[in-house]
C-alpha atoms as a PDB file:
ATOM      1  CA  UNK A   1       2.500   2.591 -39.519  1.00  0.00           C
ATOM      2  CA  UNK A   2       2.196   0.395 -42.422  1.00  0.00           C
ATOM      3  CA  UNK A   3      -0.849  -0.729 -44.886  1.00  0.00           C
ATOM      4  CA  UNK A   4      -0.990  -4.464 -45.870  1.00  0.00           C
ATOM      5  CA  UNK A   5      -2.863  -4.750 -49.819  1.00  0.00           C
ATOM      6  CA  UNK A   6      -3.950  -7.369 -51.559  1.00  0.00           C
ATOM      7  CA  UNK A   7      -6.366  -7.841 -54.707  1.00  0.00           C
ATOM      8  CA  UNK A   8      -9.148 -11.439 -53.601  1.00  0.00           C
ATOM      9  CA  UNK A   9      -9.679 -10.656 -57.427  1.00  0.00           C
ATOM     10  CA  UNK A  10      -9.296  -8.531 -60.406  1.00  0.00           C
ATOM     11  CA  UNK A  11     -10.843  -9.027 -63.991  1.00  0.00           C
ATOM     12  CA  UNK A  12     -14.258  -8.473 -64.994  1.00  0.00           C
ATOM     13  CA  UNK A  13     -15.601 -11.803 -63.328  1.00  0.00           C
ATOM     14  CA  UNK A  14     -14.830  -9.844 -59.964  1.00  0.00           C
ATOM     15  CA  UNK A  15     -13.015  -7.411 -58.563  1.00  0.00           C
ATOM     16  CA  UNK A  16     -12.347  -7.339 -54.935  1.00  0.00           C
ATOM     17  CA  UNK A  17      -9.322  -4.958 -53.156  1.00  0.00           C
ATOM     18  CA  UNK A  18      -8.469  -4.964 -49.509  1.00  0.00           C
ATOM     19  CA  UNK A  19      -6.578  -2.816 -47.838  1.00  0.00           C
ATOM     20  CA  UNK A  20      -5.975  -2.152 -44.041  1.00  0.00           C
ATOM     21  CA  UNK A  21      -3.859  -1.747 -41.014  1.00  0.00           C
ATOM     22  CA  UNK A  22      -3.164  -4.285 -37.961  1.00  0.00           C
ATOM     23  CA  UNK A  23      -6.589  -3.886 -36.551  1.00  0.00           C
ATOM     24  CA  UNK A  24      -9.180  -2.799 -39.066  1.00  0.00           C
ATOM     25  CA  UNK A  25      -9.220  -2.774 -43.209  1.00  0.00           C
ATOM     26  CA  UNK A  26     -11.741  -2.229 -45.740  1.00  0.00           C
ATOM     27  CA  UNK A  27     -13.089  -3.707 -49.206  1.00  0.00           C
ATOM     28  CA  UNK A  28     -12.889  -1.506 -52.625  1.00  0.00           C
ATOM     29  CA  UNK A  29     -15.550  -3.524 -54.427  1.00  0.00           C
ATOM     30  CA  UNK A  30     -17.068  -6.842 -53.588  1.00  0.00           C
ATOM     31  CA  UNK A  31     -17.380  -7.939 -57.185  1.00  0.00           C
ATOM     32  CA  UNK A  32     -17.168 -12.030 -56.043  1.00  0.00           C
ATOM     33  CA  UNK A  33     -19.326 -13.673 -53.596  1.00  0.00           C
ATOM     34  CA  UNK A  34     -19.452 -13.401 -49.810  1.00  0.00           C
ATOM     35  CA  UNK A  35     -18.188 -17.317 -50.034  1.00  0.00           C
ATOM     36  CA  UNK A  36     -14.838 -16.351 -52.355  1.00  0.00           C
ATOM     37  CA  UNK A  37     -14.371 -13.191 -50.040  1.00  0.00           C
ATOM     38  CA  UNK A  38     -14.305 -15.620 -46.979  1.00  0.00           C
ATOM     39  CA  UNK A  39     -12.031 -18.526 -48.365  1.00  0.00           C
ATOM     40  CA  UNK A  40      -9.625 -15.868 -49.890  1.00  0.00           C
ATOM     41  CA  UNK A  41      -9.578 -13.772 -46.585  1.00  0.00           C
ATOM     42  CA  UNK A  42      -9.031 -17.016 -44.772  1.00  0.00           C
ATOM     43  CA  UNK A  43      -6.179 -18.091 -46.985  1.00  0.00           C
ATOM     44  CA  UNK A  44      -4.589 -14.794 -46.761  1.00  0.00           C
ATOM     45  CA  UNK A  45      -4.781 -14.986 -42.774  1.00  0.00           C
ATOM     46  CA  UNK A  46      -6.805 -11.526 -42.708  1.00  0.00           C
ATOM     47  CA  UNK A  47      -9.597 -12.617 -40.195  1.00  0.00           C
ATOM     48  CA  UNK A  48     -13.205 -11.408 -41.783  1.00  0.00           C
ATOM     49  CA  UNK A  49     -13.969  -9.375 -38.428  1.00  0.00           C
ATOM     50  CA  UNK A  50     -11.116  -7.046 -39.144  1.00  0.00           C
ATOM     51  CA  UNK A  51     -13.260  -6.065 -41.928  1.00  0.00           C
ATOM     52  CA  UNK A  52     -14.856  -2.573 -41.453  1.00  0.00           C
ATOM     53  CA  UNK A  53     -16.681  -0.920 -44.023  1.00  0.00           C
ATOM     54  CA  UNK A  54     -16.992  -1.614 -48.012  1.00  0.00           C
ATOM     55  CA  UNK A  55     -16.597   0.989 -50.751  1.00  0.00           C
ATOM     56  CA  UNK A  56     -18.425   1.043 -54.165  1.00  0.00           C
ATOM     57  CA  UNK A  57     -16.774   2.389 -57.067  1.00  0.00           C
ATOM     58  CA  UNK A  58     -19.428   1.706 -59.529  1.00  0.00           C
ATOM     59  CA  UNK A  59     -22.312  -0.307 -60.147  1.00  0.00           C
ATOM     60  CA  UNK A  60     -20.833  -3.129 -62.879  1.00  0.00           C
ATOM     61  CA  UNK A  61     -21.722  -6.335 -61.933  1.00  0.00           C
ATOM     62  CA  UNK A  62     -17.747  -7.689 -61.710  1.00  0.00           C
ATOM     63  CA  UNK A  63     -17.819  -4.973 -58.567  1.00  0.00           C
ATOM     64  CA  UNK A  64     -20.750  -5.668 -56.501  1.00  0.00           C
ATOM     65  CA  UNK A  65     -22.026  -8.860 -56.921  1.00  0.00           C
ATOM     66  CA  UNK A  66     -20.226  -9.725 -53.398  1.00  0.00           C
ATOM     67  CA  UNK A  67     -21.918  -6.402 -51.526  1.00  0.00           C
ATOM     68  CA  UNK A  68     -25.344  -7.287 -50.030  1.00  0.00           C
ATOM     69  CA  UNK A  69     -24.534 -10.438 -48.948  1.00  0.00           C
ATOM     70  CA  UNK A  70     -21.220  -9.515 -47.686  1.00  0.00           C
ATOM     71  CA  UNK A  71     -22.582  -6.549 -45.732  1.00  0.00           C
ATOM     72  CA  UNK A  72     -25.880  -8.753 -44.310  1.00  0.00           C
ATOM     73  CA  UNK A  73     -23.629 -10.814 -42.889  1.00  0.00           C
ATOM     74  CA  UNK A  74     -20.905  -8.949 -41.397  1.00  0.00           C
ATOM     75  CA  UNK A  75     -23.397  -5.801 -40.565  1.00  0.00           C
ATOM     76  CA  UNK A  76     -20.668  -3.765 -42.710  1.00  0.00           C
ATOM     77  CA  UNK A  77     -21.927  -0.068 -43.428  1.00  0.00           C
ATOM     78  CA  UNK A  78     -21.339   0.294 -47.508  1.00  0.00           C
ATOM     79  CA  UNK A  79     -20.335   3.254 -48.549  1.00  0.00           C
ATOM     80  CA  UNK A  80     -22.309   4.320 -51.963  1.00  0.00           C
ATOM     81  CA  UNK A  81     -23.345   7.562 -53.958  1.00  0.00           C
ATOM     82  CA  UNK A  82     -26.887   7.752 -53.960  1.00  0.00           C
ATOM     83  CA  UNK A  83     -26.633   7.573 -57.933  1.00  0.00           C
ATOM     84  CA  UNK A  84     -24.814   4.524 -58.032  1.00  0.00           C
ATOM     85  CA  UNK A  85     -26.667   2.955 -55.582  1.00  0.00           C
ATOM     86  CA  UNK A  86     -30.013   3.535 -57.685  1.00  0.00           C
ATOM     87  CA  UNK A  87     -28.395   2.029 -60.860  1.00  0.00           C
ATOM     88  CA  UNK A  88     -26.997  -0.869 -59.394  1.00  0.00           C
ATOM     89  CA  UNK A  89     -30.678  -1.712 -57.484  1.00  0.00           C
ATOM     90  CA  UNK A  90     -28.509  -3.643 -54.435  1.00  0.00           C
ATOM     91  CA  UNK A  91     -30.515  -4.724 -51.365  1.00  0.00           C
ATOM     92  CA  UNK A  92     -28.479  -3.438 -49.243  1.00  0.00           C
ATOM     93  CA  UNK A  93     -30.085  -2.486 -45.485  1.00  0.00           C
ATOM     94  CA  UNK A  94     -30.915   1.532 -45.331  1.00  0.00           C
ATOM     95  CA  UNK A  95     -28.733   1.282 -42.172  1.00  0.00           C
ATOM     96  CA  UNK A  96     -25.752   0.248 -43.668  1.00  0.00           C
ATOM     97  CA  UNK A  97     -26.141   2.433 -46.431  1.00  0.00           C
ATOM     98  CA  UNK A  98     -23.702   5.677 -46.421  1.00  0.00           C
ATOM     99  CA  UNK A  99     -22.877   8.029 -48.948  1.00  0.00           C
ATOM    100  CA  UNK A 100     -19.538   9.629 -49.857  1.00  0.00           C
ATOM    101  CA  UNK A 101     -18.985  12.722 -51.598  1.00  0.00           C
ATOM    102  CA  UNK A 102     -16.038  12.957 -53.665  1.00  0.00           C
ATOM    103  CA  UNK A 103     -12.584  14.492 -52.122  1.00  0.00           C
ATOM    104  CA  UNK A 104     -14.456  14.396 -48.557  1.00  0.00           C
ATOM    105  CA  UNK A 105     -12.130  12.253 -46.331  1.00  0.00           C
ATOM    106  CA  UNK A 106     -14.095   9.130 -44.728  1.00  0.00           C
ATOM    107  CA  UNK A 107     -12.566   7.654 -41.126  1.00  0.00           C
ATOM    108  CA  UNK A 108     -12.602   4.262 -40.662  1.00  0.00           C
ATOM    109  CA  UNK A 109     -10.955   3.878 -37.569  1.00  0.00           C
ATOM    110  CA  UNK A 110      -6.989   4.763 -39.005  1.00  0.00           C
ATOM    111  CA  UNK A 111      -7.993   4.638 -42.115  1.00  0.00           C
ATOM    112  CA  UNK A 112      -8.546   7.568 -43.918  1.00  0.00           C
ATOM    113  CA  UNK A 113     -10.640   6.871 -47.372  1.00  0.00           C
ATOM    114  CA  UNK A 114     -11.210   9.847 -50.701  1.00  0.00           C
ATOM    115  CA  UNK A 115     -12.674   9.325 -53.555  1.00  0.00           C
ATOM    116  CA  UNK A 116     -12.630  11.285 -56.617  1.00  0.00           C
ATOM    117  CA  UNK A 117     -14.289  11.001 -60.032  1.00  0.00           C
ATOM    118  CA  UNK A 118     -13.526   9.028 -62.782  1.00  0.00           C
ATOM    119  CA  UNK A 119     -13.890   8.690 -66.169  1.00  0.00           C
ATOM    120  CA  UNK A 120     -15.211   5.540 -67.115  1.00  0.00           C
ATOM    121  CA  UNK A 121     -18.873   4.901 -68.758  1.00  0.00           C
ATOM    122  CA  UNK A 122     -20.687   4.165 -65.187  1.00  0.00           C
ATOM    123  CA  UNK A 123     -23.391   6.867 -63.615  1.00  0.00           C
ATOM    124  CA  UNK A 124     -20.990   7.981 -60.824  1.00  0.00           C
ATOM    125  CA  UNK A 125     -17.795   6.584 -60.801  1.00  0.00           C
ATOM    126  CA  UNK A 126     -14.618   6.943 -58.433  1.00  0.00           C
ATOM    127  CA  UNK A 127     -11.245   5.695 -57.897  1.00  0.00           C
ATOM    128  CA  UNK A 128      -9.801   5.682 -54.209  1.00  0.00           C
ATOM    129  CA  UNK A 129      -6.632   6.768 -52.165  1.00  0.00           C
ATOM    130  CA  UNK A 130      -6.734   4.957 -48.632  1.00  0.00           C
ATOM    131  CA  UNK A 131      -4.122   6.774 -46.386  1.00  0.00           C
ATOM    132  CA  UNK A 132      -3.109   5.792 -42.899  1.00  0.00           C
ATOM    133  CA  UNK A 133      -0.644   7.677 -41.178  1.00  0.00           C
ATOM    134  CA  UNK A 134       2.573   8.629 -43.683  1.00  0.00           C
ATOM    135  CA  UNK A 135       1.225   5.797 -45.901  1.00  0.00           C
ATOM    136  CA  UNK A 136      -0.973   6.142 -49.325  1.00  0.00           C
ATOM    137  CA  UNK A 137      -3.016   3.837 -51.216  1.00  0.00           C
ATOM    138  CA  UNK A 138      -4.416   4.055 -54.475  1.00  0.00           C
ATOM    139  CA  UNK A 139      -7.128   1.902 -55.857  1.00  0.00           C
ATOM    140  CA  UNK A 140      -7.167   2.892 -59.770  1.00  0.00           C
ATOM    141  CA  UNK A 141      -8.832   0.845 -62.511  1.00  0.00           C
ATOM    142  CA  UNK A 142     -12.046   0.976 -64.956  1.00  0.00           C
ATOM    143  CA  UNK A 143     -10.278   4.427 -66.292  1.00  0.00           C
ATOM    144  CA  UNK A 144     -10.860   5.328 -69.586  1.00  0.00           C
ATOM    145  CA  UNK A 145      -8.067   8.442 -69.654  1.00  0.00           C
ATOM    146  CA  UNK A 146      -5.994   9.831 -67.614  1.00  0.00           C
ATOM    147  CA  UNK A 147      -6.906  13.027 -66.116  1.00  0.00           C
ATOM    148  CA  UNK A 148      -5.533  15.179 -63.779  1.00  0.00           C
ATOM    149  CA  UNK A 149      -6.860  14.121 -60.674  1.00  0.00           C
ATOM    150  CA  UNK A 150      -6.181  10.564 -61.278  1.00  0.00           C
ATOM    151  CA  UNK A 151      -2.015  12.082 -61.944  1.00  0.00           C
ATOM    152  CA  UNK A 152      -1.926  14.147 -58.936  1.00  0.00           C
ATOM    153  CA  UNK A 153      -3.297  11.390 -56.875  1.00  0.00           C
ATOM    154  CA  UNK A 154      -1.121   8.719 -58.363  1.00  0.00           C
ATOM    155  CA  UNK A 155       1.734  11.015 -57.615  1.00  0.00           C
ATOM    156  CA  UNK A 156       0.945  10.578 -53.971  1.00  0.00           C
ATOM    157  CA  UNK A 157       1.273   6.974 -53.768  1.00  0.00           C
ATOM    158  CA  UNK A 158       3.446   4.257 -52.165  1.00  0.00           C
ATOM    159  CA  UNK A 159       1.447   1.424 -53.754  1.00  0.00           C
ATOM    160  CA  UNK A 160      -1.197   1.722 -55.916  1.00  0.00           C
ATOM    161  CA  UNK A 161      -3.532  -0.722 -57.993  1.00  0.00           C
ATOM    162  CA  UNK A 162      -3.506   0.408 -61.120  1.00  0.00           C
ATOM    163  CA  UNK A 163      -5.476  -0.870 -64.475  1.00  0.00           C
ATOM    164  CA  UNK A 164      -3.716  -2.005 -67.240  1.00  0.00           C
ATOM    165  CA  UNK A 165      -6.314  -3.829 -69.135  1.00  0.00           C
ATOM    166  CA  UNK A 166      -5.137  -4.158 -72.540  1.00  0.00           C
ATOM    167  CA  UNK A 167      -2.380  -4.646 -75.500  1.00  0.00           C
ATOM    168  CA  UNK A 168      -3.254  -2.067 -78.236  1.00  0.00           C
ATOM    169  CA  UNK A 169      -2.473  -4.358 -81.117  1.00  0.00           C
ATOM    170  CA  UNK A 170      -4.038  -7.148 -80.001  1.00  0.00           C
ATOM    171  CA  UNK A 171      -7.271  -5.463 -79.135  1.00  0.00           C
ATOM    172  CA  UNK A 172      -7.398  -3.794 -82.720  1.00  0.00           C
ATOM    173  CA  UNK A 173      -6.350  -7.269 -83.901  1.00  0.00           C
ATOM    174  CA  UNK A 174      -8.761  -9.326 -81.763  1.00  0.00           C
ATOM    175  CA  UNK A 175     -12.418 -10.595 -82.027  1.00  0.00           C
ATOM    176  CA  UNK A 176     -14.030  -8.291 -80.471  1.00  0.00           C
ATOM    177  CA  UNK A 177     -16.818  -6.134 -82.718  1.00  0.00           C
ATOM    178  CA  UNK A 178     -15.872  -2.614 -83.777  1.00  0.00           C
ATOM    179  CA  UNK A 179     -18.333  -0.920 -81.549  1.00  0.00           C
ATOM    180  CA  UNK A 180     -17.006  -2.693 -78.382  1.00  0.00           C
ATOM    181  CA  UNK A 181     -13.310  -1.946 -79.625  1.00  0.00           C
ATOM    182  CA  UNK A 182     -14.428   1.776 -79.847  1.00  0.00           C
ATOM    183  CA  UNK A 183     -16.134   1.725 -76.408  1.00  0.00           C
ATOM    184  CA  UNK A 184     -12.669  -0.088 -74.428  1.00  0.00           C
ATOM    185  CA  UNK A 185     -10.299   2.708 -76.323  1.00  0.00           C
ATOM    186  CA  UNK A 186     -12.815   5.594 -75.861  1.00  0.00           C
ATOM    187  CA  UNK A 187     -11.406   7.376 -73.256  1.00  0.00           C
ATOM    188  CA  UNK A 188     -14.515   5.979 -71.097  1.00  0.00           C
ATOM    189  CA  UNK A 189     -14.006   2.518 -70.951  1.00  0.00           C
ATOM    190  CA  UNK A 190     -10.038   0.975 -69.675  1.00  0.00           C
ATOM    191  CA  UNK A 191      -6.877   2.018 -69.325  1.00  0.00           C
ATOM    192  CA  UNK A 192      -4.613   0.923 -72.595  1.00  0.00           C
ATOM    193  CA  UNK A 193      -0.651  -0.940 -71.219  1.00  0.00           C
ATOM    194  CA  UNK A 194       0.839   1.864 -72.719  1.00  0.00           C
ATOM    195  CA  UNK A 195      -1.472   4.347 -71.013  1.00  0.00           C
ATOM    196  CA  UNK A 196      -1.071   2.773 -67.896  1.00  0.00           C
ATOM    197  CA  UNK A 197       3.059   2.651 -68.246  1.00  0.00           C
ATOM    198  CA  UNK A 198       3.175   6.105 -69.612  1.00  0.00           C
ATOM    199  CA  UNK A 199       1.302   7.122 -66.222  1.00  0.00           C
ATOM    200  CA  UNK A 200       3.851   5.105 -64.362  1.00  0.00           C
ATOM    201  CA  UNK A 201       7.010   6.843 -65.926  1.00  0.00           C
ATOM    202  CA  UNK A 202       6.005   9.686 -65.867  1.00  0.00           C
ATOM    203  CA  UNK A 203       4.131  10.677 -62.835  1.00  0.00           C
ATOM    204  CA  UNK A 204       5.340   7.853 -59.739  1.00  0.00           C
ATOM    205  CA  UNK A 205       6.523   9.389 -56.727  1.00  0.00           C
ATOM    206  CA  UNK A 206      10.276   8.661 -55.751  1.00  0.00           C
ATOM    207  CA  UNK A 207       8.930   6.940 -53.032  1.00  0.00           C
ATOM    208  CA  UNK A 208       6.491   4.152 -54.466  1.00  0.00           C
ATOM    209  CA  UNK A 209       7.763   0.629 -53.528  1.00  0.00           C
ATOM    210  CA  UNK A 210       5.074  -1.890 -55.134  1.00  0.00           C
ATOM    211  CA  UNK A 211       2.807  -1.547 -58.418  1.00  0.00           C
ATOM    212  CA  UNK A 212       0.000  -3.872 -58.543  1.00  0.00           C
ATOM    213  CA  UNK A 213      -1.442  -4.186 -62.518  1.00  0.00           C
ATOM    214  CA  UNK A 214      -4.960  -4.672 -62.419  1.00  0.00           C
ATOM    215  CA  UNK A 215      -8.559  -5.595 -63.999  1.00  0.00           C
ATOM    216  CA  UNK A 216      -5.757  -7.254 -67.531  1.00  0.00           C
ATOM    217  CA  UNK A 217      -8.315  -8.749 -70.043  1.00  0.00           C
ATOM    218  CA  UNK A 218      -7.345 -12.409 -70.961  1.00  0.00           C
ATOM    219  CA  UNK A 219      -8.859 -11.042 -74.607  1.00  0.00           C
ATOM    220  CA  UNK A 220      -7.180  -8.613 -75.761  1.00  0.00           C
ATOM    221  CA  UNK A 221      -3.753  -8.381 -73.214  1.00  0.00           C
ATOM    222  CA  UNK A 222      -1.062 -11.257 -71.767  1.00  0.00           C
ATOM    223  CA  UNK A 223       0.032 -11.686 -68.065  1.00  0.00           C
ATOM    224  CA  UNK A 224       3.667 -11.875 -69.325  1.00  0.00           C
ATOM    225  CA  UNK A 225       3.529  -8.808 -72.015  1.00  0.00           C
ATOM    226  CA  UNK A 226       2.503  -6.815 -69.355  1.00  0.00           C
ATOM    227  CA  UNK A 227       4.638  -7.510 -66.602  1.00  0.00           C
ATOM    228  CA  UNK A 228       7.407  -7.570 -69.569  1.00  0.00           C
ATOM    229  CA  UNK A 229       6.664  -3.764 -70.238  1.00  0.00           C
ATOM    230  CA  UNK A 230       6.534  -2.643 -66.646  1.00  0.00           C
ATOM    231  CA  UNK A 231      10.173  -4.562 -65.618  1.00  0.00           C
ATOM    232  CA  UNK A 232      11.891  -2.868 -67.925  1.00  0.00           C
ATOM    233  CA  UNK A 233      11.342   0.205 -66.472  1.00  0.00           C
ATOM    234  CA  UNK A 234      10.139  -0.329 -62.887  1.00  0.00           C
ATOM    235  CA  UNK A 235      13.719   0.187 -60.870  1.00  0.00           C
ATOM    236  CA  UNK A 236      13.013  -0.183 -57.141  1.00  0.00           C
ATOM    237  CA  UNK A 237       9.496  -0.591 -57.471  1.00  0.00           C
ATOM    238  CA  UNK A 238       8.303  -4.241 -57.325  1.00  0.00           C
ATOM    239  CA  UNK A 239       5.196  -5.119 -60.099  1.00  0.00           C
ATOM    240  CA  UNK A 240       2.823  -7.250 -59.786  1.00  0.00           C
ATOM    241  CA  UNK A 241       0.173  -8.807 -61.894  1.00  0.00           C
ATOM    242  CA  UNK A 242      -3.012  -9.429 -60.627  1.00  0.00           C
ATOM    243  CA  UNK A 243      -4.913 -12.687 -61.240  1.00  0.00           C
ATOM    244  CA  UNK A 244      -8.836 -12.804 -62.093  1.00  0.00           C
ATOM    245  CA  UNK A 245      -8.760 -16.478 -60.574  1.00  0.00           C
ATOM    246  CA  UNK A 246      -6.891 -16.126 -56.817  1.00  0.00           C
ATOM    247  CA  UNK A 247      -5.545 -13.878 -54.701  1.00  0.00           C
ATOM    248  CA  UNK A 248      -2.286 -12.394 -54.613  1.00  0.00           C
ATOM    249  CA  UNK A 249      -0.058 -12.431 -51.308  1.00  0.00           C
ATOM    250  CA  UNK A 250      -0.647  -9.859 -49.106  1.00  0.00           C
ATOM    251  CA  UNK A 251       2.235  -6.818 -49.099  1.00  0.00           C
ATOM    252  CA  UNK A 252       2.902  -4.707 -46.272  1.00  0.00           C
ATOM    253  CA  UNK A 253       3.491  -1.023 -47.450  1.00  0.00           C
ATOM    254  CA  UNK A 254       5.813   0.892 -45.264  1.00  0.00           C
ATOM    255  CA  UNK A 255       6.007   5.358 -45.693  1.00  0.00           C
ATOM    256  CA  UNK A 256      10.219   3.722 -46.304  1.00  0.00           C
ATOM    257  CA  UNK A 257       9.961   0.292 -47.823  1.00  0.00           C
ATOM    258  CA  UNK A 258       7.222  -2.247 -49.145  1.00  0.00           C
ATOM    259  CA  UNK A 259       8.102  -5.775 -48.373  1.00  0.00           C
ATOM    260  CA  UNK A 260       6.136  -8.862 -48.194  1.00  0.00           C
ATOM    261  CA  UNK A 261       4.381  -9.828 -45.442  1.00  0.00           C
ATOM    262  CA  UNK A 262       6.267 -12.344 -43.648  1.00  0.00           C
ATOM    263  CA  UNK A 263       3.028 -13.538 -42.365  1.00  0.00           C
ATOM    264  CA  UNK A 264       1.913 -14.327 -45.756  1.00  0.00           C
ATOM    265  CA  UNK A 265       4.184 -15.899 -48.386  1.00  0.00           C
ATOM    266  CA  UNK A 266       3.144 -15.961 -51.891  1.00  0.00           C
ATOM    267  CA  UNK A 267       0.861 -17.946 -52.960  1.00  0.00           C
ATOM    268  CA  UNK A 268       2.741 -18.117 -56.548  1.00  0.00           C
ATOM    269  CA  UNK A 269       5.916 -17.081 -57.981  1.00  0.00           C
ATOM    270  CA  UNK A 270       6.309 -14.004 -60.563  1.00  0.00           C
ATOM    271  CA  UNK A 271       6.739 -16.650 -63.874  1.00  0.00           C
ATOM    272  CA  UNK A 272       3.198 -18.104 -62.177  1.00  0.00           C
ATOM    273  CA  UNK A 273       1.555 -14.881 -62.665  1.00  0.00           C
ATOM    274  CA  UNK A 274       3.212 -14.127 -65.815  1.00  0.00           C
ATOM    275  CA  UNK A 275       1.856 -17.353 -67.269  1.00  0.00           C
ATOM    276  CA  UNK A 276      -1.405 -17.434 -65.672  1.00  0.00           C
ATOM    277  CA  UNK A 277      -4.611 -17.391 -67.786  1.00  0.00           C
ATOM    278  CA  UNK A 278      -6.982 -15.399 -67.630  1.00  0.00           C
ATOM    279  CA  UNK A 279     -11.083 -16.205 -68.247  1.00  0.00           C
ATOM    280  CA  UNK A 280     -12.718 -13.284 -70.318  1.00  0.00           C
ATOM    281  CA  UNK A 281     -16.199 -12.625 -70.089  1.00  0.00           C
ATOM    282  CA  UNK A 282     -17.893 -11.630 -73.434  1.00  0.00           C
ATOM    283  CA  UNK A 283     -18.884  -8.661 -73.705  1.00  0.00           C
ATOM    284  CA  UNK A 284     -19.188  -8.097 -70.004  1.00  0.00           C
ATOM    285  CA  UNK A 285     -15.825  -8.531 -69.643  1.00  0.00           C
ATOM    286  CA  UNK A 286     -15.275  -4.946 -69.923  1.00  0.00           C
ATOM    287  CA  UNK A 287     -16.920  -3.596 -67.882  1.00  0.00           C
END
């Protein structure tokens, strides 16, 4: 059975991830409005009734702005830690409210959804593996450091969204103020290109077929130096840079191969992405 991924958004205006199967899929963050989650959905050809369930990672604004409304109007249940659910202060419906504990498998429908923690400078944050059959999903950004759970996870995957939100020199070169420099590179706050490549080399699976980077800062990183640093060492594995303005195609991950979706054709071309630009939001834009 195959997965089909996409990213409606990633970048601290919004981040949005779908994943799902041929009859049901699920959000990872609704951090755009019900109204971009529709028209992107709608672009994509993923009907809004195959949605199922959303899942919170955190409670930063750029990942649930989207969530009440979304879940109002679709009656989708939201699944939420009680702690994160109290910081963020959403109006969500009690009966659409579910919690998670971390490492507990979740069933929605085929889908089979884990969390586990995080470190990044939120009250209760996780990152996600979505599995479905002999196929695995991972939903990894807002990562301050690498620890083991995020590596044996990652090892796991056949696709995976993965943060690399900034360039090293050009952060320490940039405008930003020394205490929100110190805060990105904390080990609470984002995942560094390097860290984020060294991750990659080290620890993919022989088996992973599509990399999608994730949640870049238009600040302090580049589209192209990115994707740049990835290609050179990516082999079989096909990279992709996610935009913080549109969505990216939709790819259908396969336990053998990932291909594109024939049924959705992409909706730019690799030197696009490379050369897209990316809006920065300052200093929320790293959260």
């Amino acid at each position: 059975m195959s997965l089909f991924i996409t990213s409606l958004n990633s970048g601290s205006n919004g981040n949005a991830y779908y994943v799902g199967n041929h009859e049901e899929g699920i959000l990872i963050d609704a951090g755009i409005s019900c109204r971009e989650i529709e028209r992107r959905m709608t672009r994509l050809d993923l009907p809004m009734a195959r949605l199922r369930a959303i899942f919170v990672s955190h409670e930063h604004s750029d990942h649930i702005q989207g969530v009440a409304v979304t879940a109002k109007k679709y009656r989708l249940p939201v699944y939420i830690t009680a702690d994160t659910l109290k910081q963020s202060r959403l109006p969500i419906e009690n009966q659409l409210i579910v919690p998670f504990k971390p490492l507990e498998a979740v069933q929605v429908g085929a889908l089979s959804i884990s969390a586990f923690s995080k470190r990044h400078d939120a009250c209760d944050p996780y990152s996600f593996m979505v599995r479905s059959a002999a196929v695995n999903v991972g939903i990894f950004t807002d990562i301050g450091s690498v620890c083991p759970e995020l590596v044996r996870h990652f090892r796991e995957c056949h696709a995976a969204f993965l943060e690399a939100n900034y360039d090293e020199e050009m952060l320490a070169q940039g405008r930003y103020p020394a205490y929100l420099k110190s805060r990105i590179r904390g080990g609470m706050g984002h995942l560094s290109n390097r860290q984020a490549l060294d991750l990659f080399l080290e620890h993919r699976s022989y088996y992973m077929s599509r990399l999608i980077l994730s949640h870049l800062s238009e600040e302090n990183n580049d589209p192209a130096l990115v994707m740049d640093l990835f290609q050179k060492h990516a082999g079989a594995v096909e990279v992709v840079v996610a935009s913080r303005h549109k969505e990216t195609p939709v790819f259908e991950v396969r336990a053998d191969a990932d291909v594109l979706s024939k049924e959705n054709k992409p909706c730019f071309t690799r030197s696009q992405l490379q050369l897209s630009l990316f809006q920065d939001i300052f200093p929320a834009g790293v959260q």
